[in-house]
Protein backbone atom coordinates (compact mmCIF):
# COMPACT_ATOMS: atom_id res chain seq x y z
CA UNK A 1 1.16 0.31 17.10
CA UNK A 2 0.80 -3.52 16.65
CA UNK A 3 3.05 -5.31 14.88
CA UNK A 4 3.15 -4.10 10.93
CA UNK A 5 1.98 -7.00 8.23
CA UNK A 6 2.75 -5.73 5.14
CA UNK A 7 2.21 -9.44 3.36
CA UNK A 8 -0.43 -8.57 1.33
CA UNK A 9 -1.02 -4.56 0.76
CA UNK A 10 -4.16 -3.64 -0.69
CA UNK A 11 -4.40 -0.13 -2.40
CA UNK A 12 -7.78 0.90 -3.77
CA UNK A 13 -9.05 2.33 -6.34
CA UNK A 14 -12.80 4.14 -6.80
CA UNK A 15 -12.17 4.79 -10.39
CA UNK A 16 -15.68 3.84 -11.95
CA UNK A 17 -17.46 2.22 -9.35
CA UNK A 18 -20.40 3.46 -7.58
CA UNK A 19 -19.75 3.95 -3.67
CA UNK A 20 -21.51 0.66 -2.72
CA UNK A 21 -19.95 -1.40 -5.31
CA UNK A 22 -16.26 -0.06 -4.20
CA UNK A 23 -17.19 -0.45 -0.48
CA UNK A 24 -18.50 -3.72 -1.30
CA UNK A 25 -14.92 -4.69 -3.13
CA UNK A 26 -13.28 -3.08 -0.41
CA UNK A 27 -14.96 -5.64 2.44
CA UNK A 28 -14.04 -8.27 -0.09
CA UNK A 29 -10.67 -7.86 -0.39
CA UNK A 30 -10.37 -7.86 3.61
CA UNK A 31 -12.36 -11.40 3.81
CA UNK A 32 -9.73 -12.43 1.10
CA UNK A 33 -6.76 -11.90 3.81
CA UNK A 34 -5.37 -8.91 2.81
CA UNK A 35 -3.25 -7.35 5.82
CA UNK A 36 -3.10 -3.37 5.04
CA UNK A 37 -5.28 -1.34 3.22
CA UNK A 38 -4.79 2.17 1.78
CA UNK A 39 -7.44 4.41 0.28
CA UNK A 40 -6.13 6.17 -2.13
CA UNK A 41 -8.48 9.23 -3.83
CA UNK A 42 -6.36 11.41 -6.43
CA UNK A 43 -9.09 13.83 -7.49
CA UNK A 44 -11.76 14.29 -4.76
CA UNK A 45 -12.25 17.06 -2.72
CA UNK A 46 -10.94 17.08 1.01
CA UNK A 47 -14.64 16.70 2.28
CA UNK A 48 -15.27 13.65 -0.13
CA UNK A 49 -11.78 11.82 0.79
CA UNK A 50 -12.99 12.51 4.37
CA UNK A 51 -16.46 10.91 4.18
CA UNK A 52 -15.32 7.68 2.24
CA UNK A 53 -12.13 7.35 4.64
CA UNK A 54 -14.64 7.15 7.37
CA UNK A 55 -16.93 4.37 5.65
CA UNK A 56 -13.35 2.49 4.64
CA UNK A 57 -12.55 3.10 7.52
CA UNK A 58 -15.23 1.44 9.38
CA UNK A 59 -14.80 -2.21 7.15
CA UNK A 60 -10.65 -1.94 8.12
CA UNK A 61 -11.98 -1.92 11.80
CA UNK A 62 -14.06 -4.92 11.26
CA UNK A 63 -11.54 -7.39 9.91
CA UNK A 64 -8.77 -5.58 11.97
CA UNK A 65 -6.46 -4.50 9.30
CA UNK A 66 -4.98 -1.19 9.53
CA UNK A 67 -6.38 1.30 6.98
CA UNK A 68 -3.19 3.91 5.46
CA UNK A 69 -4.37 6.95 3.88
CA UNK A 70 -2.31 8.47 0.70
CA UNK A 71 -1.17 11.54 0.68
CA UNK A 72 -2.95 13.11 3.05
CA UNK A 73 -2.48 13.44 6.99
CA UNK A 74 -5.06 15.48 7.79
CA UNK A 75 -7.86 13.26 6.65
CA UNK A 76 -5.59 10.99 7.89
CA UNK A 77 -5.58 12.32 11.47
CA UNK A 78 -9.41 13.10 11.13
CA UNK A 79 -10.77 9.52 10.60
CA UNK A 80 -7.74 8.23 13.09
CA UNK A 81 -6.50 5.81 10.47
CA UNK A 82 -3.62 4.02 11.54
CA UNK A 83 -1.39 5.71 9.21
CA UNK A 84 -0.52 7.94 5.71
CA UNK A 85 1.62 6.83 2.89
CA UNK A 86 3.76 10.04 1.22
CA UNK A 87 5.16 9.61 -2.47
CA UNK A 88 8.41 11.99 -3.43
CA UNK A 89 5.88 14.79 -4.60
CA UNK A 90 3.98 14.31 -1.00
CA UNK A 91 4.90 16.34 1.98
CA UNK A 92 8.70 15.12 3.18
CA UNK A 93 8.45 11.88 5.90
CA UNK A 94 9.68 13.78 8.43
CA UNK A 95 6.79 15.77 8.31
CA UNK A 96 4.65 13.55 8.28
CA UNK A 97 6.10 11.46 11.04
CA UNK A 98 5.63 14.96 13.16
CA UNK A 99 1.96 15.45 12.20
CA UNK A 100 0.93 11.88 12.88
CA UNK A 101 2.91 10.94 15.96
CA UNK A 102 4.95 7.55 16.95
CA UNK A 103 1.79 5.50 17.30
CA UNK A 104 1.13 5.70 13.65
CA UNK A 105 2.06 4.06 10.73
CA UNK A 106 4.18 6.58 8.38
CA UNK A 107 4.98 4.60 4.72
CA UNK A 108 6.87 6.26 1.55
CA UNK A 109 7.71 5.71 -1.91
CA UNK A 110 11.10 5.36 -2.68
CA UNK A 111 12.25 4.54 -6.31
CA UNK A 112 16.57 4.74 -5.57
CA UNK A 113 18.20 3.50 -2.47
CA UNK A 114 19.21 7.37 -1.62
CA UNK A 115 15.18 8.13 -1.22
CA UNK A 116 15.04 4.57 0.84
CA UNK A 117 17.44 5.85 3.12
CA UNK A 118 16.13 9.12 3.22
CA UNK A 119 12.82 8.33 4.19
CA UNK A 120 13.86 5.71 6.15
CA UNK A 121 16.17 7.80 8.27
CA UNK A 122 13.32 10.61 8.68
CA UNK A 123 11.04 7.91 10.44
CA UNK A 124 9.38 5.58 7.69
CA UNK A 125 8.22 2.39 8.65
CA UNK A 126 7.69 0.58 5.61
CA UNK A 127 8.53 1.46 1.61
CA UNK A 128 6.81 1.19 -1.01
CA UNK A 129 9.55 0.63 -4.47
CA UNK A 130 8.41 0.34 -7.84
CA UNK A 131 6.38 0.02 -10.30
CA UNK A 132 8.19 -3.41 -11.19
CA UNK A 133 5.60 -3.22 -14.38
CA UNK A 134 3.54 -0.38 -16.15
CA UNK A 135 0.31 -0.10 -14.45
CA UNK A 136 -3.02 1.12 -15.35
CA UNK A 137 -3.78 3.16 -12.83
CA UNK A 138 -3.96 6.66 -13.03
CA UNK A 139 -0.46 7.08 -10.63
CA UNK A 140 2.89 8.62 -12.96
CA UNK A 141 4.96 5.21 -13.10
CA UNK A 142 8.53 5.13 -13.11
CA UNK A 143 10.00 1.30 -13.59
CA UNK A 144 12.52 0.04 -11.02
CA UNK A 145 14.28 -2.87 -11.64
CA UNK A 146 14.24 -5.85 -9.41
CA UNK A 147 17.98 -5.31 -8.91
CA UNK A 148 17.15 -2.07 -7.37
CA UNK A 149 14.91 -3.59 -5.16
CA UNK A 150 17.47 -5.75 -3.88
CA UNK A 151 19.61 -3.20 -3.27
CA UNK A 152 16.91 -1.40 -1.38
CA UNK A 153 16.17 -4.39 0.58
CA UNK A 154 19.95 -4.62 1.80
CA UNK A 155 20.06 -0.58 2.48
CA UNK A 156 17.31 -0.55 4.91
CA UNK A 157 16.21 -1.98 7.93
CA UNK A 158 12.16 -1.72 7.44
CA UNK A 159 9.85 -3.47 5.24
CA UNK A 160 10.33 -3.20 2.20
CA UNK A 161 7.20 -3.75 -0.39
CA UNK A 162 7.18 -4.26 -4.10
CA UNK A 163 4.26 -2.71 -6.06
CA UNK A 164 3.20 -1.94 -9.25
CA UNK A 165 1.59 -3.77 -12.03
CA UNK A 166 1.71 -7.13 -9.60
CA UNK A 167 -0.30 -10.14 -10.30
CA UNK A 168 -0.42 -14.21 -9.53
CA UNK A 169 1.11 -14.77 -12.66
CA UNK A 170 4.26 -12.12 -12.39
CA UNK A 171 5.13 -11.68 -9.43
CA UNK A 172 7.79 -14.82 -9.58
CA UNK A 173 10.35 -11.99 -10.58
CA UNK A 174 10.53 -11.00 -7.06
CA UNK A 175 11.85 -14.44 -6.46
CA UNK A 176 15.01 -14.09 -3.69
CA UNK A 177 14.56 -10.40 -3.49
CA UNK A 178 14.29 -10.64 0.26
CA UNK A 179 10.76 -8.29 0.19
CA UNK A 180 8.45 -8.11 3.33
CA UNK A 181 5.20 -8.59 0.65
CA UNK A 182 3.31 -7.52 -2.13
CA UNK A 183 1.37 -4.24 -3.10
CA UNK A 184 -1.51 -4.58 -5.44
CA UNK A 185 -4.62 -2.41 -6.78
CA UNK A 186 -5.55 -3.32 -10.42
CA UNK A 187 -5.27 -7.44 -9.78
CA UNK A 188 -7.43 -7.29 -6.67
CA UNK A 189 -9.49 -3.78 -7.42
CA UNK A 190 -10.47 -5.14 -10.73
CA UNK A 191 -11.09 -8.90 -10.22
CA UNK A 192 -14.43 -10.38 -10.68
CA UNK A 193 -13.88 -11.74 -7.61
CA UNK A 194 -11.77 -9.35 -4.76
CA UNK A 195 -11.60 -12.13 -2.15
CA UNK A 196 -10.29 -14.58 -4.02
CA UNK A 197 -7.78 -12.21 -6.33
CA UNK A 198 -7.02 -11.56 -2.48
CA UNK A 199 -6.21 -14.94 -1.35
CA UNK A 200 -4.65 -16.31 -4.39
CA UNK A 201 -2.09 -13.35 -4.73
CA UNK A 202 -1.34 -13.92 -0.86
CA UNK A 203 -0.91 -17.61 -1.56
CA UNK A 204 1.10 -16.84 -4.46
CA UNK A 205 3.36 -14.37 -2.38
CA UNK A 206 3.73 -17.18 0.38
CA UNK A 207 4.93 -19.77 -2.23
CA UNK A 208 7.46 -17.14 -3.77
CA UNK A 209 8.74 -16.73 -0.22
CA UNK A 210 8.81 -20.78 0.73
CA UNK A 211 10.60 -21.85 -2.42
């Protein structure tokens, strides 16, 4: 596994676009610099998750950023992304560290610094904390403070990501909270422009980390 960026991690979402518009968003959000990518597909069926995972898939590969699947291993395993992202309602880390192997990437959710330990004991690589703010996607939020975050970032020794609700203009709360980067969906998904939502929130999370 090459070296994990997790500066700028894109998570999609398909929610009213056609499939060439959110391919389309996808590629643009990849020119834009972002450094991991995660599909992640809630409601469709294990055949449809499989067939757009392949034509993400395909786009990651281009711009060589490793694509993360939620949730799911198996389609996971059958499109040989580089990795799967569990949530606490997802199959246990450990699991999924089994299934995918040590070449992989294996990420988690973690919301307290007990799960960050947890999953980072059972072989995570990277977390995921938040939602710092509500967010309009269709995910059940649960807001953790910045101090938490802190505390996570002291607890473990992998990278540590903030997500939820994150944009150019917020994301100076993070300020000295010693995170590895930024996840984003909504501020880069729903942008009129993807690439440069992409670059700007990169830029922004460079600044945060310089000053």
């Amino acid at each position: 596994m090459k070296k994990l960026d997790t500066t700028m991690y894109f998570i999609t979402d398909s929610t009213n676009y056609t499939e060439e518009e959110f391919l389309r968003r996808v590629e643009e959000a990849c020119k834009g610099g972002v450094t991991l990518v995660q599909l992640r597909e809630k409601e469709r069926t294990t055949r449809e998750y499989l067939s757009l995972a392949e034509k993400v898939h395909e786009i990651t590969m281009q711009y060589n950023i490793p694509l993360i699947i939620d949730d799911r291993a198996d389609v996971a395993l059958a499109v040989n992304a580089e990795g799967v992202h569990v949530g606490q309602s997802d199959m246990p880390v450990r699991i999924a560290r089994k299934l995918m192997g040590n070449g992989k990437i294996v990420g988690a959710t973690a919301k307290t610094v007990p799960q960050a330990t947890e999953a980072y004991e059972q072989g995570a690589d990277y977390l995921g904390v938040g939602a710092i703010y509500p967010t309009t996607t269709k995910v059940k939020t649960v807001l953790t403070s910045v101090e938490t975050l802190k505390e996570i970032v002291k607890a473990v020794p992998i990278k540590v990501n903030a997500i939820g609700g994150l944009n150019k203009d917020n994301i100076h709360v993070l300020k000295g909270s010693g995170i590895d980067g930024i996840c984003a969906v909504s501020a880069i998904m729903k942008a009129d422009d993807p690439c440069i939502a992409a670059k700007e929130l990169r830029g922004a999370f460079n600044e945060l980390q310089q000053n």
